[in-house]
PDB file of N, CA and C in Angstrom:
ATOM      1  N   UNK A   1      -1.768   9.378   7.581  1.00  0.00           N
ATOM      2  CA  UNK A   1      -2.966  10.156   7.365  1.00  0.00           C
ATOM      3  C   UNK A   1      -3.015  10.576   5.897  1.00  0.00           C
ATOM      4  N   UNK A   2      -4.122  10.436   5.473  1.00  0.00           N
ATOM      5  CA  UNK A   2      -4.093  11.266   3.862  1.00  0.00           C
ATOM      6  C   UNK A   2      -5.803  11.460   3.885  1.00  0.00           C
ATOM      7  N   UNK A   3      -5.904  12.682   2.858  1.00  0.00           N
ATOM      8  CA  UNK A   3      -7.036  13.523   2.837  1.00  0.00           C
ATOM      9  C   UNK A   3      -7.993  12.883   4.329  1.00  0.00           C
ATOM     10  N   UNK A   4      -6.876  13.704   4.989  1.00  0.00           N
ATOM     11  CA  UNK A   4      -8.003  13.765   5.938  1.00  0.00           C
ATOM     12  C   UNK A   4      -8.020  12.492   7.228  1.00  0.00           C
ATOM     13  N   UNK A   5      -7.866  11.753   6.830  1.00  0.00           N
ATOM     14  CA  UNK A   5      -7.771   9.900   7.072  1.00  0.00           C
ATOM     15  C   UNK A   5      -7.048   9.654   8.283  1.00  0.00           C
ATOM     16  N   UNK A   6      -7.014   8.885   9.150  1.00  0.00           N
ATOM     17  CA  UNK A   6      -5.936   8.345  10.111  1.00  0.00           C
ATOM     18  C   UNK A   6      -6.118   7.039   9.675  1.00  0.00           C
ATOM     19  N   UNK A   7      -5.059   5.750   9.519  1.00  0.00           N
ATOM     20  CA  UNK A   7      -4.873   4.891   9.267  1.00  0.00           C
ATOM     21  C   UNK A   7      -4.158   3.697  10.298  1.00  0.00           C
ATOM     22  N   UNK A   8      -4.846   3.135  11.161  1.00  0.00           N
ATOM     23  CA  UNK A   8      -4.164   2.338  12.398  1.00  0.00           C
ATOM     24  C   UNK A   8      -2.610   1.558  11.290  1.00  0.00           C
ATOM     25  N   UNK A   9      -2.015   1.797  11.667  1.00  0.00           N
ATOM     26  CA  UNK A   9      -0.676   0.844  10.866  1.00  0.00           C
ATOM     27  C   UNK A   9       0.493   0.174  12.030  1.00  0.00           C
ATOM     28  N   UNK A  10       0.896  -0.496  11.762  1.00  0.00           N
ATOM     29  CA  UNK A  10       2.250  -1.034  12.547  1.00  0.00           C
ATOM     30  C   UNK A  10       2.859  -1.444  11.244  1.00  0.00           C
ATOM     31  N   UNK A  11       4.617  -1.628  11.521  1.00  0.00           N
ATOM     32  CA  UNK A  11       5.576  -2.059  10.529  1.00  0.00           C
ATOM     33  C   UNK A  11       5.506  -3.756  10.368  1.00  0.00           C
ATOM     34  N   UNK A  12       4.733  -4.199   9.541  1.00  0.00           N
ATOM     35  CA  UNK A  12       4.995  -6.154   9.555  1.00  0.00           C
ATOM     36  C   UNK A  12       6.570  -6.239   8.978  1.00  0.00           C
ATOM     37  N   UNK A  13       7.043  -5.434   7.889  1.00  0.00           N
ATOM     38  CA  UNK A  13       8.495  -6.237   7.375  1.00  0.00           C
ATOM     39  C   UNK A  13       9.242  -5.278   6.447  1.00  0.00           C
ATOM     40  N   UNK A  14      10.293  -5.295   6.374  1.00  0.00           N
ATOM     41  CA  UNK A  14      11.115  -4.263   5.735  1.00  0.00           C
ATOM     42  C   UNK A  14      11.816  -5.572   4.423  1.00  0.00           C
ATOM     43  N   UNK A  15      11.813  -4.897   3.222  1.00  0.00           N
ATOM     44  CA  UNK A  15      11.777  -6.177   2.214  1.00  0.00           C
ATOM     45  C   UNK A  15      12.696  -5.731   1.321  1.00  0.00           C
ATOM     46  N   UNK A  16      13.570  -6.706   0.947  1.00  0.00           N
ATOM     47  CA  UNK A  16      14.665  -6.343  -0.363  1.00  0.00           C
ATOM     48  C   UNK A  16      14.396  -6.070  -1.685  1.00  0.00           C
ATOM     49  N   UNK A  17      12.955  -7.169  -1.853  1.00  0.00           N
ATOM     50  CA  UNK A  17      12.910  -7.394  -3.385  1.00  0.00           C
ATOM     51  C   UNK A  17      11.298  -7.569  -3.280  1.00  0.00           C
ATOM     52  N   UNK A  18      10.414  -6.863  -3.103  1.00  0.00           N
ATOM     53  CA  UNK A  18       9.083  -6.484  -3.535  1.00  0.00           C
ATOM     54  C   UNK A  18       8.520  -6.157  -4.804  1.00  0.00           C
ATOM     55  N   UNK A  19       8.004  -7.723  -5.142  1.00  0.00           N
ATOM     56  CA  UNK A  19       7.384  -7.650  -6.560  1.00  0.00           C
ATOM     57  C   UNK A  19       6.876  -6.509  -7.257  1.00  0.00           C
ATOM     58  N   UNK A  20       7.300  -5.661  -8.350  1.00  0.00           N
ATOM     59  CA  UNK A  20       6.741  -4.224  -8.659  1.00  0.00           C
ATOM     60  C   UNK A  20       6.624  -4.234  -9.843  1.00  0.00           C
ATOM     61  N   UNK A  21       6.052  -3.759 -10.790  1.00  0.00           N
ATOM     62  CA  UNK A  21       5.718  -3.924 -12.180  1.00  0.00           C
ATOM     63  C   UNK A  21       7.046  -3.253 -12.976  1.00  0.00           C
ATOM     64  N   UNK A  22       7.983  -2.832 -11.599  1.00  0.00           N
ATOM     65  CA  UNK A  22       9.311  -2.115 -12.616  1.00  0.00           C
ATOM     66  C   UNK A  22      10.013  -3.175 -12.351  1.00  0.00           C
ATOM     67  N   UNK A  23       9.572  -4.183 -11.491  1.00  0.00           N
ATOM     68  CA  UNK A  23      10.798  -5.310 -11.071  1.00  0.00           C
ATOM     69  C   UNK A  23      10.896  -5.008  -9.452  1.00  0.00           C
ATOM     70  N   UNK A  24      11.815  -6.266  -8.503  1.00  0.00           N
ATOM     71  CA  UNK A  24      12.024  -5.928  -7.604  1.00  0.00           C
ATOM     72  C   UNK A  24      12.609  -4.683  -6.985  1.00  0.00           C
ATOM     73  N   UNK A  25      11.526  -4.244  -6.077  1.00  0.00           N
ATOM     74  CA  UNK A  25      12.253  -2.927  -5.242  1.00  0.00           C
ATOM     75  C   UNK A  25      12.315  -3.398  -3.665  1.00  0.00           C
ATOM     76  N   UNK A  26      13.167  -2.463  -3.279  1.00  0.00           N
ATOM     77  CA  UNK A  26      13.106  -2.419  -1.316  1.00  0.00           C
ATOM     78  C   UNK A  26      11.566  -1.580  -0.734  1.00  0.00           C
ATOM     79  N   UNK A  27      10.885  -2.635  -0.195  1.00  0.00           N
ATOM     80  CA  UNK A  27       9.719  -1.874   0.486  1.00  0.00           C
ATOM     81  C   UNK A  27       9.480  -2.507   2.199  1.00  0.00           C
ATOM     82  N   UNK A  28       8.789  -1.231   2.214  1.00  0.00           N
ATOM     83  CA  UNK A  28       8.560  -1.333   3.500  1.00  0.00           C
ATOM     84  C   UNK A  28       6.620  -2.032   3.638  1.00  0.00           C
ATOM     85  N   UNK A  29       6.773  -2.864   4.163  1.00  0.00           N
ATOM     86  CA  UNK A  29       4.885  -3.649   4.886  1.00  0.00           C
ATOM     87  C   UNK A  29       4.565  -3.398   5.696  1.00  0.00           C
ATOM     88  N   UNK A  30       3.369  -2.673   5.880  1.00  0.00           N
ATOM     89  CA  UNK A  30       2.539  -2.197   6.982  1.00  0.00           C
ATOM     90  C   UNK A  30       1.468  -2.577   6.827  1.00  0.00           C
ATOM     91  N   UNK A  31       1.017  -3.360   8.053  1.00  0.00           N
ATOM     92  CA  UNK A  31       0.252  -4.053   8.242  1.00  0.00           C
ATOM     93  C   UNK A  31      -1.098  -2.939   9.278  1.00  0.00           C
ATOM     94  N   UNK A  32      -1.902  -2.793   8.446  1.00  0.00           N
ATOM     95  CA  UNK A  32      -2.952  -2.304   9.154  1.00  0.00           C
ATOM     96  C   UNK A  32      -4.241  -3.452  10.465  1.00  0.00           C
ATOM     97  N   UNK A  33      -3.525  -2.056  11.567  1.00  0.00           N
ATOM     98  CA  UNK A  33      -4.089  -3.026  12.630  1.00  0.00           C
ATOM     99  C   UNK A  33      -5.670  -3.243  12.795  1.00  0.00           C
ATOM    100  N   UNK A  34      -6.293  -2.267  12.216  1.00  0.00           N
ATOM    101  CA  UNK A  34      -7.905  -2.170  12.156  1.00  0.00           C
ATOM    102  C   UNK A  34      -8.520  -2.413  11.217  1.00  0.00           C
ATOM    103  N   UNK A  35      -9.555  -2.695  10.461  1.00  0.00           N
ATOM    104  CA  UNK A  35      -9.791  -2.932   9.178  1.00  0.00           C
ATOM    105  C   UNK A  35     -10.428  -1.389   8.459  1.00  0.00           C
ATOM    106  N   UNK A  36      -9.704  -0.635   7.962  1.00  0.00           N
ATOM    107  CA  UNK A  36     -10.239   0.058   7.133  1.00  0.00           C
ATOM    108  C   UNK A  36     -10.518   0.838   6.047  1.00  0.00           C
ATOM    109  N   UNK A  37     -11.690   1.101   5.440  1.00  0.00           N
ATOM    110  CA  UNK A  37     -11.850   1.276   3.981  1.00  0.00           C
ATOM    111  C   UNK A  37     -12.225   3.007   4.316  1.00  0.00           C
ATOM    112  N   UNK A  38     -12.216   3.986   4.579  1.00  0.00           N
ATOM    113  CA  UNK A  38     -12.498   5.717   4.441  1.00  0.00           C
ATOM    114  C   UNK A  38     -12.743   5.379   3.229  1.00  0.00           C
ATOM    115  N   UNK A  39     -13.709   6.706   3.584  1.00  0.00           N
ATOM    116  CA  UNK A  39     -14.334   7.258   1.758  1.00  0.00           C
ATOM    117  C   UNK A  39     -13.153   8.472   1.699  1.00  0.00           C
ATOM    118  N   UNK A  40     -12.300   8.784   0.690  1.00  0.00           N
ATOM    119  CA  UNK A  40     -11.467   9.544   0.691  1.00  0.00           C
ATOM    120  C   UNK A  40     -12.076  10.611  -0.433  1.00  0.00           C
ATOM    121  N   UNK A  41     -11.057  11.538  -0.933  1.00  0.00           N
ATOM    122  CA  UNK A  41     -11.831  12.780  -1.579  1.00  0.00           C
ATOM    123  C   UNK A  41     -12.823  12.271  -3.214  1.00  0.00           C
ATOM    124  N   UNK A  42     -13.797  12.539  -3.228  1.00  0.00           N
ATOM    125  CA  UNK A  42     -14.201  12.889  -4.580  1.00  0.00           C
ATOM    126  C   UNK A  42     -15.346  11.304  -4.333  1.00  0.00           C
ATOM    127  N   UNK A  43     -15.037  10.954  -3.169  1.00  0.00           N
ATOM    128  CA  UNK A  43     -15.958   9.565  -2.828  1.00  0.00           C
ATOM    129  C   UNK A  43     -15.331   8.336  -3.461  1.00  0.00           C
ATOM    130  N   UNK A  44     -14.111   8.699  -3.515  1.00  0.00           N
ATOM    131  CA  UNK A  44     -13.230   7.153  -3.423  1.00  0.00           C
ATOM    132  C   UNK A  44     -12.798   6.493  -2.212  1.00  0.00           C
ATOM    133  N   UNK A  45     -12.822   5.074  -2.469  1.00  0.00           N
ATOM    134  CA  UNK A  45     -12.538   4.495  -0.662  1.00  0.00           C
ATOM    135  C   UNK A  45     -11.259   4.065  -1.223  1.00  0.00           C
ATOM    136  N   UNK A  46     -10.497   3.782   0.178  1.00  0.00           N
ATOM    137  CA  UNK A  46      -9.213   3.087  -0.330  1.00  0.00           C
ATOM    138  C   UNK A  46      -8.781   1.843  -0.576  1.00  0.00           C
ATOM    139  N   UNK A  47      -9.344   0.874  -0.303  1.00  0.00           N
ATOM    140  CA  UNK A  47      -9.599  -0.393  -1.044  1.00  0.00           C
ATOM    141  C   UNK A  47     -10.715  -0.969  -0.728  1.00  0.00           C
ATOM    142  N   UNK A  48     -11.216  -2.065  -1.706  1.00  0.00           N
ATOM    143  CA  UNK A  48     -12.750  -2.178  -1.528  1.00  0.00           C
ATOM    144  C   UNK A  48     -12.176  -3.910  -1.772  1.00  0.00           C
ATOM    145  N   UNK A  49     -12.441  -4.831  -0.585  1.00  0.00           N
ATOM    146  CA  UNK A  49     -13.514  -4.903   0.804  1.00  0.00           C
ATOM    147  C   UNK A  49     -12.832  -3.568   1.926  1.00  0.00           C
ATOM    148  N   UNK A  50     -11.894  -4.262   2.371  1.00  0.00           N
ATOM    149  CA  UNK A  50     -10.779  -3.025   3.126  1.00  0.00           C
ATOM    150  C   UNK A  50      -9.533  -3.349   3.110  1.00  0.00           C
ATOM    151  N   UNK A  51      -8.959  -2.032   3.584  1.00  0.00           N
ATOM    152  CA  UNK A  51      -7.405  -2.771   3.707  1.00  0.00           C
ATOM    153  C   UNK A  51      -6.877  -3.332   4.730  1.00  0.00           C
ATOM    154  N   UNK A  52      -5.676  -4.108   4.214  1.00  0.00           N
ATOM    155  CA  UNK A  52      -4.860  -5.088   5.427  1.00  0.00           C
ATOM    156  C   UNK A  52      -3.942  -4.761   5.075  1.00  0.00           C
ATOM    157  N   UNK A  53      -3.367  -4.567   4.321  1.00  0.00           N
ATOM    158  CA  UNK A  53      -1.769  -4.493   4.163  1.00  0.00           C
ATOM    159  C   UNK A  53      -1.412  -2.753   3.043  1.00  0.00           C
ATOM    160  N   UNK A  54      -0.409  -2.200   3.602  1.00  0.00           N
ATOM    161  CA  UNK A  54      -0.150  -1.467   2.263  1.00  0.00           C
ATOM    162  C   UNK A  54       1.668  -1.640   1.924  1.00  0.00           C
ATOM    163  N   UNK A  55       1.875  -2.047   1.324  1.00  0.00           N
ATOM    164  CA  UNK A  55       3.325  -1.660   0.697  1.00  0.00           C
ATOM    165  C   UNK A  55       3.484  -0.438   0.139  1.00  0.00           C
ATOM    166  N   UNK A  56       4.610   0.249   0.448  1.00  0.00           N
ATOM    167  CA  UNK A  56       5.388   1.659   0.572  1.00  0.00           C
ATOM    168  C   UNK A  56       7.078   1.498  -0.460  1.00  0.00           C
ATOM    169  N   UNK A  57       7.232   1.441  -1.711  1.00  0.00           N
ATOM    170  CA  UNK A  57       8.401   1.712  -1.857  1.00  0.00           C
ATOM    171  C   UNK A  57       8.956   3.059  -2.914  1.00  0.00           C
ATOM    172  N   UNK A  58       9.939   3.343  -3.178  1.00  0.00           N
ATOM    173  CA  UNK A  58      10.115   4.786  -3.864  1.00  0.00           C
ATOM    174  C   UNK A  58       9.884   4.217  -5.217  1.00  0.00           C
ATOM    175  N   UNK A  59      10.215   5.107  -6.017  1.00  0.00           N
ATOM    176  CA  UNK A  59      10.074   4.778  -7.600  1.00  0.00           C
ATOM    177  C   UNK A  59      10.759   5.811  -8.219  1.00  0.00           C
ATOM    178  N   UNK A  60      10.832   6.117  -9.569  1.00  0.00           N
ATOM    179  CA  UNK A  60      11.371   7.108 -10.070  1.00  0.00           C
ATOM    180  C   UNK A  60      12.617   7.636  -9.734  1.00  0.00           C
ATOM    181  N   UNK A  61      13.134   6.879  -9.506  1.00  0.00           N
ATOM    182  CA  UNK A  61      14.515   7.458  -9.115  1.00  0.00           C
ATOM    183  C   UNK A  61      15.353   8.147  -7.737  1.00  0.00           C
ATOM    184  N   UNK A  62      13.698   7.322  -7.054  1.00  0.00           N
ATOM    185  CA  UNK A  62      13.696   8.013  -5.613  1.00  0.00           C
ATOM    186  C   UNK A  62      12.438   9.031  -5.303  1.00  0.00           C
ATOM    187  N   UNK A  63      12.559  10.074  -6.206  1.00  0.00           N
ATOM    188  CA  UNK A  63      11.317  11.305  -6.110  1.00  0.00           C
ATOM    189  C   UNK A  63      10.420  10.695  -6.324  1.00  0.00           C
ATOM    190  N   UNK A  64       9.626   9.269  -6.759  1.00  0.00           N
ATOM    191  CA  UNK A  64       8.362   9.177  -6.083  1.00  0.00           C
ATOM    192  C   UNK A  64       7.818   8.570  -5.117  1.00  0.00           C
ATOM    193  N   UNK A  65       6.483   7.965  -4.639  1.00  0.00           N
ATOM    194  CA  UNK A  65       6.596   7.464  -3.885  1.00  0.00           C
ATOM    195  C   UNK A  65       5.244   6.201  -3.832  1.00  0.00           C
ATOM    196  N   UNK A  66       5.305   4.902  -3.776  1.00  0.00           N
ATOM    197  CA  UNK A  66       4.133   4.218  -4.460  1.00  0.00           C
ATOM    198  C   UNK A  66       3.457   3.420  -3.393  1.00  0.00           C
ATOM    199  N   UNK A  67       2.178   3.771  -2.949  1.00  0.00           N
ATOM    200  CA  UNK A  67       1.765   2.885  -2.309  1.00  0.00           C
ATOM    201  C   UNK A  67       0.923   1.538  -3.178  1.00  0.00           C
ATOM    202  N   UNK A  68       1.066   0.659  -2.841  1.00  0.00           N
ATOM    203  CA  UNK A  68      -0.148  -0.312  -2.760  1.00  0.00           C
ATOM    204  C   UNK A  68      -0.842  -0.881  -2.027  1.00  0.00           C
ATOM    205  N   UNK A  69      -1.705  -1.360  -1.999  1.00  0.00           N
ATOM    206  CA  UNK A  69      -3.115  -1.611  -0.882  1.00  0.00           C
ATOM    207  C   UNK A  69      -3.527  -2.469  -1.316  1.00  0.00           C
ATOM    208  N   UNK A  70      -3.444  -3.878  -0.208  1.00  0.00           N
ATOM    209  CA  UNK A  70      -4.476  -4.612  -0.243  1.00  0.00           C
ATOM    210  C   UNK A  70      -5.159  -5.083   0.828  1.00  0.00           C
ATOM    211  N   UNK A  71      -5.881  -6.451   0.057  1.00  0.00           N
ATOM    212  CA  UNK A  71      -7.319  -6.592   0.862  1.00  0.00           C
ATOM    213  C   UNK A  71      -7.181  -7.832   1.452  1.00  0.00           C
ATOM    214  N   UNK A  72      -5.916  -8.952   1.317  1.00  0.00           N
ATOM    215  CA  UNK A  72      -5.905 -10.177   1.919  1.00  0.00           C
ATOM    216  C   UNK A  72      -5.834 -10.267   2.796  1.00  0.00           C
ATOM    217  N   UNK A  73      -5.905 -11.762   3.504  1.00  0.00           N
ATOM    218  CA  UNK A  73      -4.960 -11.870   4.968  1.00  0.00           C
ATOM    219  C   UNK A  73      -3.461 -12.104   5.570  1.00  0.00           C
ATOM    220  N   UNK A  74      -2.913 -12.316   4.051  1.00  0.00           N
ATOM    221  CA  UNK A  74      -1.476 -13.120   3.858  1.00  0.00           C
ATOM    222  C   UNK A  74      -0.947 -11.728   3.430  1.00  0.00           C
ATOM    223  N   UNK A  75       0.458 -11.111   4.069  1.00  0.00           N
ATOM    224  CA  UNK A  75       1.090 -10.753   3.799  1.00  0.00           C
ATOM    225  C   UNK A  75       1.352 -10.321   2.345  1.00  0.00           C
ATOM    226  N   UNK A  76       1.201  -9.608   1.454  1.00  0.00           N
ATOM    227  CA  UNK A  76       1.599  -9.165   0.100  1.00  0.00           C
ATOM    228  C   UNK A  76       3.299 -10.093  -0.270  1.00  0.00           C
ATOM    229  N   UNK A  77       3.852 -10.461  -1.343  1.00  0.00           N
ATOM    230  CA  UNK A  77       4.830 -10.126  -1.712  1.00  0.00           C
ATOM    231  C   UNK A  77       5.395  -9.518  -3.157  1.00  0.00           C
ATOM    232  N   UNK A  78       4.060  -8.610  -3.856  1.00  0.00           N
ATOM    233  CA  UNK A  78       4.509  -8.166  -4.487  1.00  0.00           C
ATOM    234  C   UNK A  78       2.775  -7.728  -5.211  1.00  0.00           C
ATOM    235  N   UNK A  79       3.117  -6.736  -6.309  1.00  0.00           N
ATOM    236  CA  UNK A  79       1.718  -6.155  -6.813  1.00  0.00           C
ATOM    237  C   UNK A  79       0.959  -7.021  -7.836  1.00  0.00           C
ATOM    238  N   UNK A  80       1.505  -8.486  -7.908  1.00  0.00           N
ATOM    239  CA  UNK A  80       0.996  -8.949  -8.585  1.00  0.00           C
ATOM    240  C   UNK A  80      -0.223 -10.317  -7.961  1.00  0.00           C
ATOM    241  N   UNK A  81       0.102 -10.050  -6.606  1.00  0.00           N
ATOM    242  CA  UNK A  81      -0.566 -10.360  -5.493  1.00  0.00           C
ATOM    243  C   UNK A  81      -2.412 -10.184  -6.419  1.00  0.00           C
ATOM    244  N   UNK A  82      -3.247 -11.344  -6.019  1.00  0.00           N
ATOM    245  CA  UNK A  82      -4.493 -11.120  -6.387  1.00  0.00           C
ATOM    246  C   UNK A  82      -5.351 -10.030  -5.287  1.00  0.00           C
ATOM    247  N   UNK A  83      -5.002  -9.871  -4.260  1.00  0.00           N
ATOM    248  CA  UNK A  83      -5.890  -9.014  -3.388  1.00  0.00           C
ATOM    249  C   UNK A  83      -5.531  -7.532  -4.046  1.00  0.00           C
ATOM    250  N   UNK A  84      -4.409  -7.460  -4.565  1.00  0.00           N
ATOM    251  CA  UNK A  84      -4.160  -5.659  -4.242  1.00  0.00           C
ATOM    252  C   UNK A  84      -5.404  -5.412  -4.989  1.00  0.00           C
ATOM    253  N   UNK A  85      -5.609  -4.266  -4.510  1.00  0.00           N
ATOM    254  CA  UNK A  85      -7.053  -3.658  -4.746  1.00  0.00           C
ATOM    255  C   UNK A  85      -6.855  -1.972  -5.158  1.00  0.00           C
ATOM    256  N   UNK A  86      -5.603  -1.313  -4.809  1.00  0.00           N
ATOM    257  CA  UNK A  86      -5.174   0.049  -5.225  1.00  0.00           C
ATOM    258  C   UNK A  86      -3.782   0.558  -5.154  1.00  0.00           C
ATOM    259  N   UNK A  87      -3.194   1.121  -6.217  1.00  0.00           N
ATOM    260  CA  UNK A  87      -2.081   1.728  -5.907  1.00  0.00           C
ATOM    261  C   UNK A  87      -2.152   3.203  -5.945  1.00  0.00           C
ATOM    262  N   UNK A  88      -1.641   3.856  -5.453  1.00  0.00           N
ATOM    263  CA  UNK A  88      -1.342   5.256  -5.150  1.00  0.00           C
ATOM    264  C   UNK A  88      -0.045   5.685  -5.443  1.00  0.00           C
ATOM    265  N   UNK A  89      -0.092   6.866  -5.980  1.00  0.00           N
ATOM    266  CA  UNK A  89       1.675   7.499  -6.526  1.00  0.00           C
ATOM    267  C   UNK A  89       1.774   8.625  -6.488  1.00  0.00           C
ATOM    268  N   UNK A  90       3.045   8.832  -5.208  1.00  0.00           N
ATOM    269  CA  UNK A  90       2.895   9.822  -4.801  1.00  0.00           C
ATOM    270  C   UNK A  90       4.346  10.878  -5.618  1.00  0.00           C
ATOM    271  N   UNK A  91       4.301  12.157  -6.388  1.00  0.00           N
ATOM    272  CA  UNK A  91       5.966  12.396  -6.691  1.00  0.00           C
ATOM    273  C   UNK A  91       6.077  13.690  -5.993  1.00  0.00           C
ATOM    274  N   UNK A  92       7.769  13.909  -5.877  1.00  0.00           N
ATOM    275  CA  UNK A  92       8.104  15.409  -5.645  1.00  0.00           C
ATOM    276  C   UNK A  92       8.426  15.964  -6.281  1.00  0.00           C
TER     277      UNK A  92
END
């Protein structure tokens, strides 16, 4: 859930080396079971057509936390993927 949001998800794959602009990280793929785009705060949607996939891995040393989102049908393996359509960063 975020601002607000419920997000249908299931786990597609738990990954060693997920293409990341810092280099390979361990992420987790969740494969969204419904297709969808929410208008989230300030009238941003979360990926535009919608999403299918988001990858989840930490960053920063652990304290952060990075999503990416995309819009294909194929599985992501990394952010350099042509569908991703948004990343999100989350820190503590």
């Amino acid at each position: 859930m975020a601002a607000g949001k419920t997000f249908p998800l299931t786990v597609a794959a738990d990954v060693a080396a997920f293409g990341t602009n810092g280099g390979p990280k361990p992420a987790r793929i969740m494969r969204v079971t419904r297709e969808v785009n929410p208008v989230l705060l300030s009238g941003n949607t979360l990926c535009s057509p919608a999403a299918r996939w988001i990858a989840l891995y930490r960053s920063d040393a652990g304290k952060g936390l990075t999503l990416a989102v995309f819009s294909g049908q194929m599985q992501p393996q990394g952010e350099n993927d042509p569908n991703l359509c948004a990343t999100y960063y989350y820190t503590r």
